[in-house]
C-alpha atoms as a PDB file:
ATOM      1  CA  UNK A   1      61.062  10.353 -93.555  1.00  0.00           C
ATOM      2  CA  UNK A   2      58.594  12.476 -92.322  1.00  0.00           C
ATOM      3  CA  UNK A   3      56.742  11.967 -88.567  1.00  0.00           C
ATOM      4  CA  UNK A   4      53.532  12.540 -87.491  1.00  0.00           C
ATOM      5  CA  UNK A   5      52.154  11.390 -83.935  1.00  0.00           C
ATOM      6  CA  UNK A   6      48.431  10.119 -85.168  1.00  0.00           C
ATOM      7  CA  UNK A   7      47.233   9.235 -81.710  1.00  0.00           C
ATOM      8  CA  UNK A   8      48.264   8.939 -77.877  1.00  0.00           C
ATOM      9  CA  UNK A   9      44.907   6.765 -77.181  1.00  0.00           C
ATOM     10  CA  UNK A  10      41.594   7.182 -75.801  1.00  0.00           C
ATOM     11  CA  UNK A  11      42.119   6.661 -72.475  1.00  0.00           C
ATOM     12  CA  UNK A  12      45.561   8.270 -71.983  1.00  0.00           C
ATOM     13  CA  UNK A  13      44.249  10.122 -69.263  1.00  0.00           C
ATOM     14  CA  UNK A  14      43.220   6.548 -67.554  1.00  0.00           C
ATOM     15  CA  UNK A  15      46.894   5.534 -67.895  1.00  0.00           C
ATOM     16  CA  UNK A  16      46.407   3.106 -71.065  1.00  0.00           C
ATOM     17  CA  UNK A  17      48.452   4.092 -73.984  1.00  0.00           C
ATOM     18  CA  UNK A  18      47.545   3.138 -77.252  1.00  0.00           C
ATOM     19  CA  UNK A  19      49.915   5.513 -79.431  1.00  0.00           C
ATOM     20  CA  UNK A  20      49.688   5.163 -83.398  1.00  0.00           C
ATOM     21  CA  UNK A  21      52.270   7.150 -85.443  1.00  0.00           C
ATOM     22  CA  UNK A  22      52.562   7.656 -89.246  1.00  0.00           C
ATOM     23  CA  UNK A  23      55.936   7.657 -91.443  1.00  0.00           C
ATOM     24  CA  UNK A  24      55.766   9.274 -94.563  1.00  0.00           C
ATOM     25  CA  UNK A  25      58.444   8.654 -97.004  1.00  0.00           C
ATOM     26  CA  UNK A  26      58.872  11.166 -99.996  1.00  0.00           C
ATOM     27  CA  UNK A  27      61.588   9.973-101.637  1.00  0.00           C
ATOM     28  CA  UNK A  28      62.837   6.106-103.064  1.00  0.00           C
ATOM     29  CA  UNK A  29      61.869   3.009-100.258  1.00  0.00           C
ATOM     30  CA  UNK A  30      64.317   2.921 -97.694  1.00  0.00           C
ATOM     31  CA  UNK A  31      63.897   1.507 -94.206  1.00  0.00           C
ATOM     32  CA  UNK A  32      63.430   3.323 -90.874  1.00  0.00           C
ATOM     33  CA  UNK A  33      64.188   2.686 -87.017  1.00  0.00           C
ATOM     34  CA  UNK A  34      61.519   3.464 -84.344  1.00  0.00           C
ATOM     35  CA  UNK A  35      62.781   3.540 -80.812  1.00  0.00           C
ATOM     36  CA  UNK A  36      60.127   4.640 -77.861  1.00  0.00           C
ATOM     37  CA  UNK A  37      61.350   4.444 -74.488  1.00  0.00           C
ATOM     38  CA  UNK A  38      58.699   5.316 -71.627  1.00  0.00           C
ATOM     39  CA  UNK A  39      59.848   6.016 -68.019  1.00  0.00           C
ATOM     40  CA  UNK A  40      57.370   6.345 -65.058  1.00  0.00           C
ATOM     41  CA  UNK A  41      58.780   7.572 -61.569  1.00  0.00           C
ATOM     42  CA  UNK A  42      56.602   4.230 -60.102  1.00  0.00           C
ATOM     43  CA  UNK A  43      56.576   1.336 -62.976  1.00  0.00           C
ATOM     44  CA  UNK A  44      59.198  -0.019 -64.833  1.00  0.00           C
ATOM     45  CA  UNK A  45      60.740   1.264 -68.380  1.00  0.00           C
ATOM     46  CA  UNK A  46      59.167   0.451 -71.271  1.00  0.00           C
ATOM     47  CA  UNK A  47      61.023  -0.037 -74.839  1.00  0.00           C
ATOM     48  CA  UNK A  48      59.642  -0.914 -77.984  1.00  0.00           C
ATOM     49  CA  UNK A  49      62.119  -0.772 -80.987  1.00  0.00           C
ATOM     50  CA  UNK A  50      60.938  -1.637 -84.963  1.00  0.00           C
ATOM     51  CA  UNK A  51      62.545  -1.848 -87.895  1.00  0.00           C
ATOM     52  CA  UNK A  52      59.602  -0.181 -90.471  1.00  0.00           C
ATOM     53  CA  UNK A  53      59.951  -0.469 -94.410  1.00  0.00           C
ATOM     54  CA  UNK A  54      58.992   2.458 -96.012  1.00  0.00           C
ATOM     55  CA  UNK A  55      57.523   2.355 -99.624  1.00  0.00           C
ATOM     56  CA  UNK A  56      58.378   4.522-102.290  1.00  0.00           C
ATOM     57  CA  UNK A  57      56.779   7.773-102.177  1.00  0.00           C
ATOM     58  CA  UNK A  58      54.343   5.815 -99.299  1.00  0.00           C
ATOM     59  CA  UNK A  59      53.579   5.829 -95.684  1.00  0.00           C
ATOM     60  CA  UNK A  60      53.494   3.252 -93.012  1.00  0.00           C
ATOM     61  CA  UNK A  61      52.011   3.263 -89.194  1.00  0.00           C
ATOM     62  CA  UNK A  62      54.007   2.578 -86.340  1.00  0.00           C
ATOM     63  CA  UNK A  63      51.522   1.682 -82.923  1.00  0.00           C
ATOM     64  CA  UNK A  64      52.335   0.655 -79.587  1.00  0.00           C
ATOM     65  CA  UNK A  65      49.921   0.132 -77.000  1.00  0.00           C
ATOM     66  CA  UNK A  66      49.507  -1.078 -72.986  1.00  0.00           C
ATOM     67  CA  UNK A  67      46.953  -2.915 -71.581  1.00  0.00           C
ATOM     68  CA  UNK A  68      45.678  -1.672 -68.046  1.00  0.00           C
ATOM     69  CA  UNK A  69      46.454   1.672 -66.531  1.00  0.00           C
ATOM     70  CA  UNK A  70      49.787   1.663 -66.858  1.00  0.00           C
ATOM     71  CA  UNK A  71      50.740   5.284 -66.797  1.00  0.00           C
ATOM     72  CA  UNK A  72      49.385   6.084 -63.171  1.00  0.00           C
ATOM     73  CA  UNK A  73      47.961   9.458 -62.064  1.00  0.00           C
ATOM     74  CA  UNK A  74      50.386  10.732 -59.262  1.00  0.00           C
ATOM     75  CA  UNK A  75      53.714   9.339 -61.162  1.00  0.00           C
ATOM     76  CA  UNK A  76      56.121  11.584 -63.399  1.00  0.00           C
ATOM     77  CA  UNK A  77      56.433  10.522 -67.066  1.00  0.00           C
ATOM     78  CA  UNK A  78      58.577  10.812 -69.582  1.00  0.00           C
ATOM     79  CA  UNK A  79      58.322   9.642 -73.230  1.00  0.00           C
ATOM     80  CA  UNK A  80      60.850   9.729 -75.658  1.00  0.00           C
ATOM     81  CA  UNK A  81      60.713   8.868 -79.465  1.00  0.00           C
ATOM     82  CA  UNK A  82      62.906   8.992 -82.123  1.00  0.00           C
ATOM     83  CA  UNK A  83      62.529   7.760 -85.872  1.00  0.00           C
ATOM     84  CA  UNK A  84      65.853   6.844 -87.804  1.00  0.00           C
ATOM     85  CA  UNK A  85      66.233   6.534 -91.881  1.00  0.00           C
ATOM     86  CA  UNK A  86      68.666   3.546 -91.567  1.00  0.00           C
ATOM     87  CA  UNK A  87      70.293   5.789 -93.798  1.00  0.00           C
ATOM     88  CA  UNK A  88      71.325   8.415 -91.154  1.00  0.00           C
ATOM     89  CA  UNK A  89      68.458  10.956 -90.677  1.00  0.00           C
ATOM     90  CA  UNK A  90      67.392  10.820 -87.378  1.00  0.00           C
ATOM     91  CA  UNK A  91      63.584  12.654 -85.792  1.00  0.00           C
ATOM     92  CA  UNK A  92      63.289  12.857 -82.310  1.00  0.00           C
ATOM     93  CA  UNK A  93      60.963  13.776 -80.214  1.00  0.00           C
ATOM     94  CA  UNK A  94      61.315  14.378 -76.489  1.00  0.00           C
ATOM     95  CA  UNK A  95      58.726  14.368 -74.346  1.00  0.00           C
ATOM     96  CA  UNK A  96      57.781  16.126 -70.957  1.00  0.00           C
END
């Protein structure tokens, strides 16, 4: 599958994610693995994992958001994403 991060929110810089991804899938339908895992020097981890089923020559959206400001101003962050075809192929992307 192919990745593409659609939106981090509009008020990341407030500390509220609201992150939408799309999947493409070229080839037959198959089904995909999303693991996020968020880490903030002052708040607890946050996971999300999601099995996605990808049509046929189709897309399909994977979001995750927080209510609040979660992602606070004087804290380090670190995101880190990755998108498995539960095939093998495995996209990640690490974050700062």
């Amino acid at each position: 599958p192919h990745v593409q991060i659609a939106k981090l929110g509009e008020d990341i810089h407030k500390g509220q994610v609201d992150f939408r991804l799309e999947v493409f899938n070229p080839g037959p339908a198959r089904k995909a693995q999303v693991n996020l895992h968020i880490q903030s020097s002052d708040m607890p981890d946050l996971r999300d994992e999601k099995v996605l089923d990808l049509p046929a020559g189709g897309e399909t959206t994977y979001s995750f958001s927080t209510s609040g400001e979660r992602l606070h101003e004087d804290a380090q962050h670190r995101m880190q994403l990755s998108v498995t075809d539960l095939g093998g192929e495995t996209n990640t992307f690490p974050g700062a």
